[in-house]
PDB file of N, CA and C in Angstrom:
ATOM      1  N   UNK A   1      65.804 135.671 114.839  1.00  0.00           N
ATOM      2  CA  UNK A   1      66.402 136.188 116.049  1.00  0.00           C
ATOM      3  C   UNK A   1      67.926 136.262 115.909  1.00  0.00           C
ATOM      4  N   UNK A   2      68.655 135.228 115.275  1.00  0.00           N
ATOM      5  CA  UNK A   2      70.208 135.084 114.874  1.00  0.00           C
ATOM      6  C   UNK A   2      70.716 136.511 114.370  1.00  0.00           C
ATOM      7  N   UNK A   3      69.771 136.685 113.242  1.00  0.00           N
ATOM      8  CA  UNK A   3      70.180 138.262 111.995  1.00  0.00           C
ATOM      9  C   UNK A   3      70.046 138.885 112.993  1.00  0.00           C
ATOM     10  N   UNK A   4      68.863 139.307 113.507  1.00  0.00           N
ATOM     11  CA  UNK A   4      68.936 140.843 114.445  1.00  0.00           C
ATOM     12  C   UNK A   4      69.807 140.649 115.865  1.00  0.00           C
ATOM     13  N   UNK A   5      70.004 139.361 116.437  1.00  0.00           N
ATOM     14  CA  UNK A   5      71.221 139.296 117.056  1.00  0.00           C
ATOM     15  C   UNK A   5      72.206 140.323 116.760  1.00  0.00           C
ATOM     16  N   UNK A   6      73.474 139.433 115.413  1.00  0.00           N
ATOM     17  CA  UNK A   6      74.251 139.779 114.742  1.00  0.00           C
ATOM     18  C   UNK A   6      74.276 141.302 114.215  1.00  0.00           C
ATOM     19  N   UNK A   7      73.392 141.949 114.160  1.00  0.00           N
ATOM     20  CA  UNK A   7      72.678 143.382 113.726  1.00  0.00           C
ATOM     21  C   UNK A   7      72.996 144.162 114.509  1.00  0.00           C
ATOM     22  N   UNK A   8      72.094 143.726 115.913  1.00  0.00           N
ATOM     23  CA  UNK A   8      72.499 144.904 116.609  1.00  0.00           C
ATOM     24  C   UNK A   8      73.158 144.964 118.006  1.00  0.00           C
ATOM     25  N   UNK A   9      74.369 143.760 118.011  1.00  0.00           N
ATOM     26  CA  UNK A   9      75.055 143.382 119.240  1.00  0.00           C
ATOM     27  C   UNK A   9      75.803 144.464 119.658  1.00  0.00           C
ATOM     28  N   UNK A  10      75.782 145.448 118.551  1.00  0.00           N
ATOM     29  CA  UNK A  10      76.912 146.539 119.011  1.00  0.00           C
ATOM     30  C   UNK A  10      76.384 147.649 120.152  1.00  0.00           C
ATOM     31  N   UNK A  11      75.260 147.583 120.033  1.00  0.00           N
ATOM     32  CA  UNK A  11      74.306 148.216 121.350  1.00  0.00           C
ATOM     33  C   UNK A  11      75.551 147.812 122.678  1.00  0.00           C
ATOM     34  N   UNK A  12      75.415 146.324 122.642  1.00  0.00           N
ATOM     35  CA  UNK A  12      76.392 145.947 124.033  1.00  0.00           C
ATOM     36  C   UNK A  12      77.567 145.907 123.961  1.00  0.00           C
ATOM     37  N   UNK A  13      78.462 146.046 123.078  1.00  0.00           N
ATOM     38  CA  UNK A  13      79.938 145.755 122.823  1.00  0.00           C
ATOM     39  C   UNK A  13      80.591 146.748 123.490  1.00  0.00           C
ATOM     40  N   UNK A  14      80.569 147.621 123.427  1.00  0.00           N
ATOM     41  CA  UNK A  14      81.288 148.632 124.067  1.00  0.00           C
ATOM     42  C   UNK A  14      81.207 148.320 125.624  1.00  0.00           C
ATOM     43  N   UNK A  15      80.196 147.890 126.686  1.00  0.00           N
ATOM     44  CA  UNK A  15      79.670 147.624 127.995  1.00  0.00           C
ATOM     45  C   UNK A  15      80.257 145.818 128.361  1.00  0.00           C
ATOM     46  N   UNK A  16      80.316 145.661 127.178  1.00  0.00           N
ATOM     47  CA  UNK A  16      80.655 143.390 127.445  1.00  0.00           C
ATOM     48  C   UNK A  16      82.063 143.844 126.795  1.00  0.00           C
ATOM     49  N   UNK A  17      83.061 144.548 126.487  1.00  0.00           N
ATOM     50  CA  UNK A  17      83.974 143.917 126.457  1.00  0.00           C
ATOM     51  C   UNK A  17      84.748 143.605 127.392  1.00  0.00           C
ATOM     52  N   UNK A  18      85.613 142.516 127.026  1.00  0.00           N
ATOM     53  CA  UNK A  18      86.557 141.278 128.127  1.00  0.00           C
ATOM     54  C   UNK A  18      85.959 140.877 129.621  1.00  0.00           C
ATOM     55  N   UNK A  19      84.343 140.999 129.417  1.00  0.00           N
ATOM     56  CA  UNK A  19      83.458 140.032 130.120  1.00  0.00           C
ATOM     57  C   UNK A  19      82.763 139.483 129.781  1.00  0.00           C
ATOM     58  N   UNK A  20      82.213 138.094 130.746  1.00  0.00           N
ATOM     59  CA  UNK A  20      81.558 137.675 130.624  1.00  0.00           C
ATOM     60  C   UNK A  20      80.401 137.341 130.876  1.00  0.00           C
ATOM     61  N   UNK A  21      79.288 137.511 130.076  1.00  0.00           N
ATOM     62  CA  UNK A  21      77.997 137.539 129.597  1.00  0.00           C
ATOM     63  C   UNK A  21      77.687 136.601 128.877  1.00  0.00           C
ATOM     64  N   UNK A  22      76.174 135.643 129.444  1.00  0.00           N
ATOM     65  CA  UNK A  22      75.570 134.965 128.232  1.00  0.00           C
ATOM     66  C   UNK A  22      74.117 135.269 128.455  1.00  0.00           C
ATOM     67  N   UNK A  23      73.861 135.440 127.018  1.00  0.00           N
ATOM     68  CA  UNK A  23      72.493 136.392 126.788  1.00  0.00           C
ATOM     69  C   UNK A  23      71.965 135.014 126.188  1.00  0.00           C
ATOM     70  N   UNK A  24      70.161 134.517 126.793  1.00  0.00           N
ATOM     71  CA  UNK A  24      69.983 133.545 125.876  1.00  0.00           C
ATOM     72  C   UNK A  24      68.124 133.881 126.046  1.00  0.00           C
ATOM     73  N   UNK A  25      68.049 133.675 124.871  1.00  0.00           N
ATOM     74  CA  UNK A  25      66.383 133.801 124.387  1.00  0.00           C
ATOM     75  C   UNK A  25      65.947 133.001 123.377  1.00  0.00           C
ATOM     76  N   UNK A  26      64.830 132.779 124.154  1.00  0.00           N
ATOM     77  CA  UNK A  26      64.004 131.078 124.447  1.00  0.00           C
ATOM     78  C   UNK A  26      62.516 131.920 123.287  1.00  0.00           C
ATOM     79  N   UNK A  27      62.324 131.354 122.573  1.00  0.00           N
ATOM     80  CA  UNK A  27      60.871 132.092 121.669  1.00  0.00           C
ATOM     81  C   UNK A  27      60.221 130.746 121.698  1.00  0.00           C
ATOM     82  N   UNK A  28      58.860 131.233 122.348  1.00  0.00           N
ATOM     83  CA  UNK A  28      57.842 130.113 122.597  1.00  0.00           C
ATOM     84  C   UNK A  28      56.463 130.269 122.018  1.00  0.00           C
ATOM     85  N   UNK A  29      56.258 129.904 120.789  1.00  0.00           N
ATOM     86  CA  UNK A  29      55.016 130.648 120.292  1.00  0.00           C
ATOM     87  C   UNK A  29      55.109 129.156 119.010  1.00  0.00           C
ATOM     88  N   UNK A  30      53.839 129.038 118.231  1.00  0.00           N
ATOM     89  CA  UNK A  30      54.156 128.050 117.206  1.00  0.00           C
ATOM     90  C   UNK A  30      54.073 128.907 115.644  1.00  0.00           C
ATOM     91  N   UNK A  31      53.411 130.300 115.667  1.00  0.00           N
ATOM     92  CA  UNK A  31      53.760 131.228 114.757  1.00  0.00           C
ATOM     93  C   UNK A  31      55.068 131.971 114.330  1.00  0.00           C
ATOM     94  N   UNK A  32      55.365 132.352 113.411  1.00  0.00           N
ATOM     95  CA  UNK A  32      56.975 132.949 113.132  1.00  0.00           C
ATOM     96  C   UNK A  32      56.688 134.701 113.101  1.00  0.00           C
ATOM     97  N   UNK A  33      56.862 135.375 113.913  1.00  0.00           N
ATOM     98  CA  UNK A  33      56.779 136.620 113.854  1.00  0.00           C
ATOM     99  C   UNK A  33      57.434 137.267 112.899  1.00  0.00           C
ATOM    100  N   UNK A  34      57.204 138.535 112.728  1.00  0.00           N
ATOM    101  CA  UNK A  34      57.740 139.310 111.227  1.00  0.00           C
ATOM    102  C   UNK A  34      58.968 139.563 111.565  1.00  0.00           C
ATOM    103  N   UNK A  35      59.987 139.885 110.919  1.00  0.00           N
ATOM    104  CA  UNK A  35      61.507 140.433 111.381  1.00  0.00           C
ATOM    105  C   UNK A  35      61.962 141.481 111.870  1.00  0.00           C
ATOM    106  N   UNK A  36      60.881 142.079 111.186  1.00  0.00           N
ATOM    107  CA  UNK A  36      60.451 143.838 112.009  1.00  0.00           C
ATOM    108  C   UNK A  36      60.257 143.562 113.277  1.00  0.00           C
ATOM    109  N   UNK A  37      59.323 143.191 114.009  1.00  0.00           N
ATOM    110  CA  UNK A  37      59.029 142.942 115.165  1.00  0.00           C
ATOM    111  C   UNK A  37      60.034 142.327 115.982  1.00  0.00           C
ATOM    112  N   UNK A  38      60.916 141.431 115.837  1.00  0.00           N
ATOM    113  CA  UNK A  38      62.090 140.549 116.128  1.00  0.00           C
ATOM    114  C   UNK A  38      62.570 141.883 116.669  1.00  0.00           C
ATOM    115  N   UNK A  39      63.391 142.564 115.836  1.00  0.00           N
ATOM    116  CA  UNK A  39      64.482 143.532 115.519  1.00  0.00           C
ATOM    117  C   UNK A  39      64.044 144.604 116.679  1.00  0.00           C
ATOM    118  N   UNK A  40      62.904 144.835 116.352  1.00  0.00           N
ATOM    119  CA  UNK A  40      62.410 145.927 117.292  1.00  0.00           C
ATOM    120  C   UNK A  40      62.550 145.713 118.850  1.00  0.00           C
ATOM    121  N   UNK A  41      61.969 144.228 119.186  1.00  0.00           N
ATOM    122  CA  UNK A  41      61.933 143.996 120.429  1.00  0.00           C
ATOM    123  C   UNK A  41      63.530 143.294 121.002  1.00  0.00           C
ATOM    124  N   UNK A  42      64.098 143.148 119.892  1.00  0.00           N
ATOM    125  CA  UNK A  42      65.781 142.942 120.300  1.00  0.00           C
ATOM    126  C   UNK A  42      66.712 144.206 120.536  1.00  0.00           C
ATOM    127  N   UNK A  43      66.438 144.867 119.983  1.00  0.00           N
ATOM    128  CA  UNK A  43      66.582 146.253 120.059  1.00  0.00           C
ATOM    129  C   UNK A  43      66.397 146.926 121.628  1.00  0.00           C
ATOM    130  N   UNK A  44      65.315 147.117 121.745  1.00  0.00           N
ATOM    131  CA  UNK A  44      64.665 146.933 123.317  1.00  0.00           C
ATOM    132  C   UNK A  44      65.136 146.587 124.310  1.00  0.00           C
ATOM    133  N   UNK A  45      65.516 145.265 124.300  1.00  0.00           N
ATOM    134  CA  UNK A  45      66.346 144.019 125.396  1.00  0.00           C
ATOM    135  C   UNK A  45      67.180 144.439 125.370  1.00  0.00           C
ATOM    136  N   UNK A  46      68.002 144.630 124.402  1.00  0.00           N
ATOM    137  CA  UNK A  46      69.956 145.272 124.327  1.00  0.00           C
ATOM    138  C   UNK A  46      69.741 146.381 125.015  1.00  0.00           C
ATOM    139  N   UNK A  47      69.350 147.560 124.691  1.00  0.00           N
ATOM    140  CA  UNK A  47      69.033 148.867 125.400  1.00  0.00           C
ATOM    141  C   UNK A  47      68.962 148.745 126.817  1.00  0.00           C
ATOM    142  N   UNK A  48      67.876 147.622 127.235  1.00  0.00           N
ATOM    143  CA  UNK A  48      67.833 147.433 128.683  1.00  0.00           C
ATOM    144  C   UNK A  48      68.798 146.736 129.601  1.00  0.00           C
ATOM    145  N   UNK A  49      69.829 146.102 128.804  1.00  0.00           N
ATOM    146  CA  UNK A  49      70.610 145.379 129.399  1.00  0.00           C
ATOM    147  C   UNK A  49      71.259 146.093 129.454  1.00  0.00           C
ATOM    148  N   UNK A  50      71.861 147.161 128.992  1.00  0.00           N
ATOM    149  CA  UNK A  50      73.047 148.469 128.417  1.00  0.00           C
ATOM    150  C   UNK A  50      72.862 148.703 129.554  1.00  0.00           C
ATOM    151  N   UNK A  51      71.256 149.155 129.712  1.00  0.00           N
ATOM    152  CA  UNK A  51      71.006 150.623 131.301  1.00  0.00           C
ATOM    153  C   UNK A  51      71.580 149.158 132.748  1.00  0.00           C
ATOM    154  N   UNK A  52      71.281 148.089 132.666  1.00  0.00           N
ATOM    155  CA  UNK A  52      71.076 147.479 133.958  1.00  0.00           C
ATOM    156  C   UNK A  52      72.651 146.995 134.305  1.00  0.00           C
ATOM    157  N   UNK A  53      73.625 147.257 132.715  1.00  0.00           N
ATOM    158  CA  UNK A  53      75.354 147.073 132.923  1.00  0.00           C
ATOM    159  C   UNK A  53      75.819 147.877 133.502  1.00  0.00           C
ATOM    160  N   UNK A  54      75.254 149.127 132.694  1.00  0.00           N
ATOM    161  CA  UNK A  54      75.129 150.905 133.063  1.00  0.00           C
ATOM    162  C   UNK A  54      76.005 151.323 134.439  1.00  0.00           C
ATOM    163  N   UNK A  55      74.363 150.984 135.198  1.00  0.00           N
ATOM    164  CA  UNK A  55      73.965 151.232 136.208  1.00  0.00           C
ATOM    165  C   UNK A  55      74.880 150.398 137.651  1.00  0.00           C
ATOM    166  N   UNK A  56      75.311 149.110 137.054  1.00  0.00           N
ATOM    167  CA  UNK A  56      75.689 148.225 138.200  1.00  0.00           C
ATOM    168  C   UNK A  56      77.222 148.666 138.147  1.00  0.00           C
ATOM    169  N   UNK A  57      78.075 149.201 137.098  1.00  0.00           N
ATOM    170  CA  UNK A  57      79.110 149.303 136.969  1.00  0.00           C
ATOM    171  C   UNK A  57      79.369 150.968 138.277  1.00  0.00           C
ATOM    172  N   UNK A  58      78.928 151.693 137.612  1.00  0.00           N
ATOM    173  CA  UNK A  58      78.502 152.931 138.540  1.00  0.00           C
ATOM    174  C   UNK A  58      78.639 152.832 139.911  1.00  0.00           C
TER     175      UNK A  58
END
């Protein structure tokens, strides 16, 4: 979750700069999912947080 963090924070950078935001995700499972899958569904979350910064700034 750290790597695809670091990967693809830039989704939000442009929308979080010189605020403040804390993004925190909790993985509750006792299996380790593939990194693909990670990435994909982090991917996802950023996107949705983009539209819900988006939208409130508007």
């Amino acid at each position: 979750m750290k790597a695809s963090f670091f990967l693809n924070k830039s989704i939000l950078e442009k929308e979080i700069i010189n605020k403040n935001y804390y993004i925190i995700f909790i993985y509750k499972a006792f299996d380790l999912p593939e990194f693909k899958n990670v990435n994909e569904s982090i991917i996802k979350i950023f996107n949705k947080i983009k539209k819900i910064i988006v939208e409130t700034i508007d």
